[in-house]
N, C-alpha and C. Protein backbone atom coordinates (compact mmCIF):
# COMPACT_ATOMS: atom_id res chain seq x y z
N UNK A 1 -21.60 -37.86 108.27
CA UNK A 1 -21.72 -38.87 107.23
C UNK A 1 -22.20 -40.17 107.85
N UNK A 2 -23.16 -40.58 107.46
CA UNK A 2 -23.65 -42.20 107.24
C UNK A 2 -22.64 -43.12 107.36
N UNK A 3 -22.45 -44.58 107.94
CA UNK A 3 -21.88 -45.30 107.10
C UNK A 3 -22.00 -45.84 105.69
N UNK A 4 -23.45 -45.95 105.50
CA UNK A 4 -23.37 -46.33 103.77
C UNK A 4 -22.74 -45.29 103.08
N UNK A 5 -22.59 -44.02 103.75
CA UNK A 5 -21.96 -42.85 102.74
C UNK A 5 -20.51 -43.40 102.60
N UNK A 6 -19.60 -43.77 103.88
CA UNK A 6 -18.54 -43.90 103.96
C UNK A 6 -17.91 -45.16 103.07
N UNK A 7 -18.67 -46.10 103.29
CA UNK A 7 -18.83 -47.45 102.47
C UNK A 7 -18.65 -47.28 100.93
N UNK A 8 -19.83 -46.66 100.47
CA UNK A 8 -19.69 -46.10 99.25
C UNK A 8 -18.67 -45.55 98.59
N UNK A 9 -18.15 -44.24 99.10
CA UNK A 9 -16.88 -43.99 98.86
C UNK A 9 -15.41 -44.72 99.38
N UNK A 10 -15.51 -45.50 99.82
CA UNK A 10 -14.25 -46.40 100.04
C UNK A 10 -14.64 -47.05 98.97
N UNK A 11 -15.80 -47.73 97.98
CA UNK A 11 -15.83 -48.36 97.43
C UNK A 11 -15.46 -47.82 95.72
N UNK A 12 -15.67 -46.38 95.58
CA UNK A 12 -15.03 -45.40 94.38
C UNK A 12 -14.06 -44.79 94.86
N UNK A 13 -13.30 -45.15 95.92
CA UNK A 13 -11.64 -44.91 95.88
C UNK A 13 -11.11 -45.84 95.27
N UNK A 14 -11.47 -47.20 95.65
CA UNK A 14 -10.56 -48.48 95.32
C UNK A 14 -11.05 -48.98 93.87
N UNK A 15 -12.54 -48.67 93.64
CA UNK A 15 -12.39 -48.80 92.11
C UNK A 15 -11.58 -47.62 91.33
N UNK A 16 -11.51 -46.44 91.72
CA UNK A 16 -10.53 -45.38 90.78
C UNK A 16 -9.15 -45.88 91.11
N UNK A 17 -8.76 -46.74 92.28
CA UNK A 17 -7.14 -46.79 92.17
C UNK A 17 -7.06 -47.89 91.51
N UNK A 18 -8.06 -49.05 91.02
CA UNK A 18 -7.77 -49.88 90.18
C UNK A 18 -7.58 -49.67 88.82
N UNK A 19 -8.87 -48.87 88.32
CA UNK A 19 -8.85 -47.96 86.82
C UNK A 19 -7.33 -47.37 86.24
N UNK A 20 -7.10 -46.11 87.78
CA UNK A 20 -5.85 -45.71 87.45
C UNK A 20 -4.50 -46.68 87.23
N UNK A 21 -4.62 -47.75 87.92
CA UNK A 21 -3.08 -48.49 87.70
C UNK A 21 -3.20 -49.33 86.62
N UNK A 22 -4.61 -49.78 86.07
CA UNK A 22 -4.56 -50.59 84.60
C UNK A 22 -4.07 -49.53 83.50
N UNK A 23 -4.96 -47.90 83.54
CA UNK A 23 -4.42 -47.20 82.67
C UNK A 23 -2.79 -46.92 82.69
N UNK A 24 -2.20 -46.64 84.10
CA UNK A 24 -1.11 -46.69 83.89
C UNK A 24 0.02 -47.58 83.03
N UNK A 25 -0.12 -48.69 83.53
CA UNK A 25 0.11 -50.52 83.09
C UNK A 25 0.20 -50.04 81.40
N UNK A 26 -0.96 -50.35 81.33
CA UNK A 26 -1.51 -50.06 79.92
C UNK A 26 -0.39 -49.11 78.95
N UNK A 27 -0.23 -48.10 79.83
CA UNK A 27 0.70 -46.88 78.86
C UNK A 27 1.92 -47.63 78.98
N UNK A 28 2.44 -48.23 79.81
CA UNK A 28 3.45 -48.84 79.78
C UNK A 28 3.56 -49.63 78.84
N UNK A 29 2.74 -50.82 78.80
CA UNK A 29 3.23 -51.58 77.94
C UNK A 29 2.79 -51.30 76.09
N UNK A 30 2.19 -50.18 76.13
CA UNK A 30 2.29 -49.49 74.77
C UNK A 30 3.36 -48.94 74.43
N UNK A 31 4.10 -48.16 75.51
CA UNK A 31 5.29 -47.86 75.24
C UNK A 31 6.36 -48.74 75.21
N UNK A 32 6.56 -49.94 75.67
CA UNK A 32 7.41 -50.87 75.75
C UNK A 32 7.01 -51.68 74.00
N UNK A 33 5.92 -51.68 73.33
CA UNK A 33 5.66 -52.59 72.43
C UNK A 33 5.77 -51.67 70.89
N UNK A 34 5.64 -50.06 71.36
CA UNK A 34 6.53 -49.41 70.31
C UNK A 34 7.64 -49.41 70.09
N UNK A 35 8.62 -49.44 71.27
CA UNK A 35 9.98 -49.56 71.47
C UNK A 35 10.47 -50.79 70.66
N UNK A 36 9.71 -51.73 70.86
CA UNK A 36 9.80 -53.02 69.97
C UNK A 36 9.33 -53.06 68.88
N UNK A 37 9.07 -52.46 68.37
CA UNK A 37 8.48 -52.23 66.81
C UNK A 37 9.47 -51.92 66.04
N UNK A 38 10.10 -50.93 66.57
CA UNK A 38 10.70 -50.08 66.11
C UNK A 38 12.25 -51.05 65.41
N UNK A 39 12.75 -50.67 64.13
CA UNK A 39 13.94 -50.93 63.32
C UNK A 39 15.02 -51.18 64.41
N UNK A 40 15.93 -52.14 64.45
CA UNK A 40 16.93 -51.90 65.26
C UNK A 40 17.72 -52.13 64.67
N UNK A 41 17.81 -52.37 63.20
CA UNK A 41 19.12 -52.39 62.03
C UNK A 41 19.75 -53.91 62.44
N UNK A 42 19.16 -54.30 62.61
CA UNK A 42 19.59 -55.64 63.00
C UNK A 42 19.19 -56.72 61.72
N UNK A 43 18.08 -56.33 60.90
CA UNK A 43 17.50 -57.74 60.30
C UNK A 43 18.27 -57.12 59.18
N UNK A 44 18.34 -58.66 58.40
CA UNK A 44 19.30 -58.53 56.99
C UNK A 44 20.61 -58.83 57.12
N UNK A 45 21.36 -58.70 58.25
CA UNK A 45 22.77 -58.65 58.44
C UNK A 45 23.35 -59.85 58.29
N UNK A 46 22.49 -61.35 58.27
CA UNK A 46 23.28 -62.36 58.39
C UNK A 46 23.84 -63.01 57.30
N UNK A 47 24.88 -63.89 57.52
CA UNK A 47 25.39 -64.12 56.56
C UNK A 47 26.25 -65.49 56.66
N UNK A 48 26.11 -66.25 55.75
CA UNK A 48 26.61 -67.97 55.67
C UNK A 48 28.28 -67.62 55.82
N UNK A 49 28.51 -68.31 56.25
CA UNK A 49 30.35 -68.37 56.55
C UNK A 49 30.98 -69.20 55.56
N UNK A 50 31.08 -68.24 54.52
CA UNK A 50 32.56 -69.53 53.65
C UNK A 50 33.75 -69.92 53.92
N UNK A 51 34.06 -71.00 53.42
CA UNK A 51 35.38 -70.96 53.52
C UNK A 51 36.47 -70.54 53.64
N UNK A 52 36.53 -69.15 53.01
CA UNK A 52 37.67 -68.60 52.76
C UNK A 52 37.67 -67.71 54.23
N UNK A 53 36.38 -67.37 54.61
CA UNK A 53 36.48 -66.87 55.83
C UNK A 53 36.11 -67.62 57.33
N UNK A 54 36.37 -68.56 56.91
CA UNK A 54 36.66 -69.20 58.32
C UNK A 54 37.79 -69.93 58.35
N UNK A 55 38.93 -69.91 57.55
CA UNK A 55 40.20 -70.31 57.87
C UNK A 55 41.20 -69.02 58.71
N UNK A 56 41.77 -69.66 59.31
CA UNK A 56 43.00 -68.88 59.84
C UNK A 56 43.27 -69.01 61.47
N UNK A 57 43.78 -68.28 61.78
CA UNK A 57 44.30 -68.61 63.52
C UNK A 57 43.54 -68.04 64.27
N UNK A 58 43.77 -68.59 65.21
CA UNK A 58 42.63 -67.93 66.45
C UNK A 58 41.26 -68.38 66.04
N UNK A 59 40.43 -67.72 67.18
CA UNK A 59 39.08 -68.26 67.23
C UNK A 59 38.67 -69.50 67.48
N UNK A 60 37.24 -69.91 67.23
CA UNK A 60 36.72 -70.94 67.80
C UNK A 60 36.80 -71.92 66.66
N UNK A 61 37.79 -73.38 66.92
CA UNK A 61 37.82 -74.66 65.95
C UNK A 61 35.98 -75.26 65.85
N UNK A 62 35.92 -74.78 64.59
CA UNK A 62 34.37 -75.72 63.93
C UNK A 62 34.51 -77.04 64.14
N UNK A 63 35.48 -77.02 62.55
CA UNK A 63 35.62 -78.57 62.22
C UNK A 63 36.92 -78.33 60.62
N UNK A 64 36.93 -79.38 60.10
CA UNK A 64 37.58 -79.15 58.87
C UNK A 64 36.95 -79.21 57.72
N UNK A 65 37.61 -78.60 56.61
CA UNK A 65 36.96 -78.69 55.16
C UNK A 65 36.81 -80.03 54.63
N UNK A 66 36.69 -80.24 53.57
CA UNK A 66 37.18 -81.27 52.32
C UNK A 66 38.57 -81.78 52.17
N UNK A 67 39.39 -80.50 52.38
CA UNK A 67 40.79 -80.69 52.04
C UNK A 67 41.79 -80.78 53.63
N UNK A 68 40.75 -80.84 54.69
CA UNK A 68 41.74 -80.70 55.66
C UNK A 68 42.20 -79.89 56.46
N UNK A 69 41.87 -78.81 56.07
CA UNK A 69 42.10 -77.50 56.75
C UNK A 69 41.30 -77.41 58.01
N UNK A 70 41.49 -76.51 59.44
CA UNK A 70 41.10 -76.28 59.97
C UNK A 70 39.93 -74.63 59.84
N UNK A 71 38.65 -75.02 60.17
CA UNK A 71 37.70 -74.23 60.08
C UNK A 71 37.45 -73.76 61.86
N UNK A 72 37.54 -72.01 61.45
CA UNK A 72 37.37 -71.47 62.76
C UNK A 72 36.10 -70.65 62.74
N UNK A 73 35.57 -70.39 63.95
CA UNK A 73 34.89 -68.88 64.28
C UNK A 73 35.48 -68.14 64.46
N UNK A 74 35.48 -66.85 63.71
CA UNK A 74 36.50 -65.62 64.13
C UNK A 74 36.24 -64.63 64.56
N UNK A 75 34.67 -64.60 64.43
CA UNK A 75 34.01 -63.06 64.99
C UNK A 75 33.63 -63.41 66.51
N UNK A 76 34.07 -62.47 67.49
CA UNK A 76 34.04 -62.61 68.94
C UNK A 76 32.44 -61.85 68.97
N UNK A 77 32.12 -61.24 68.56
CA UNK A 77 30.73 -60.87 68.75
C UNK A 77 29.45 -61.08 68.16
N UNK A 78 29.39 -62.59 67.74
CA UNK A 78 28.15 -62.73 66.70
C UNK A 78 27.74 -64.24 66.85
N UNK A 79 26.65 -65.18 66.31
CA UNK A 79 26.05 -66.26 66.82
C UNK A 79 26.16 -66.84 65.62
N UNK A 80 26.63 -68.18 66.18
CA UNK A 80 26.77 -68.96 64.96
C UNK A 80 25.70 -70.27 65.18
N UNK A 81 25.59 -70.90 64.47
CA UNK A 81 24.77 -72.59 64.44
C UNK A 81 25.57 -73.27 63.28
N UNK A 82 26.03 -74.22 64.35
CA UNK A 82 26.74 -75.75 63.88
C UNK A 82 25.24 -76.82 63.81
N UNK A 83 25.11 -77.63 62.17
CA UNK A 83 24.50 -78.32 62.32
C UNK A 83 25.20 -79.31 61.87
N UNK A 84 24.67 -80.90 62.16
CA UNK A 84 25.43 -81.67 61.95
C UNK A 84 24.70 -83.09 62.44
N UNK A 85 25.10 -84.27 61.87
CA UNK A 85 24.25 -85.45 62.70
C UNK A 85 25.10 -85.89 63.77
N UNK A 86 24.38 -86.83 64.23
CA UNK A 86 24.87 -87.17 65.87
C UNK A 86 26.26 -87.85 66.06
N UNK A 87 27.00 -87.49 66.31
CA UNK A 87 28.53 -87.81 66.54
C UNK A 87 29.28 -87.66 65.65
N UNK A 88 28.83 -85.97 64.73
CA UNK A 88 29.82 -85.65 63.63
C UNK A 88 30.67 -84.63 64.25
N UNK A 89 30.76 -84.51 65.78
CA UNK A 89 32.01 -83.36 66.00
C UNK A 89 31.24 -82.27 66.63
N UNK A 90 29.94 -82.23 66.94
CA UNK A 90 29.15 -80.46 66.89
C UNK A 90 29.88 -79.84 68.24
N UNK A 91 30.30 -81.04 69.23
CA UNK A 91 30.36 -80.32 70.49
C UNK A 91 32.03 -79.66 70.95
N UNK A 92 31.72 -78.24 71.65
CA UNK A 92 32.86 -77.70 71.94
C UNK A 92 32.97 -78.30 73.44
């Protein structure tokens, strides 16, 4: 073999190992962006916190009602948002 022969083919090895790892890549992140498509029963579930269910013991102190009462977080596994203006209490 030549060197331009050898040249050549070093030069369609390293372009096929580039081809191959974009196609690879590629399947990946098709498969990662179906995975994300996909339903996770998650949307719809949320829900405003009334009153009646944020009184009682335990959990995380909000703030109080109208009447005085102490307002809690009670669910240990879920995200809440306190809004409020600036120095009405937001911070734990």
């Amino acid at each position: 073999m030549g060197t331009s022969t050898v040249v050549v083919l070093v030069v369609l090895i390293i372009v096929w190992a580039i081809f191959a790892s974009n196609t690879m890549s590629r399947k990946a992140q098709d498969r990662k962006l179906a995975e994300a498509k996909q339903a996770s029963g998650n949307i719809g579930r949320a829900k405003w916190g009334v009153t009646d269910k944020l009184k009682g013991q335990g959990g995380i102190r909000l703030g109080f009602d109208k009447s005085g009462d102490i307002l809690r977080f009670m669910k240990p596994r879920c995200h809440g948002l306190v809004v409020g203006k600036t120095g009405a209490g937001k911070g734990i």
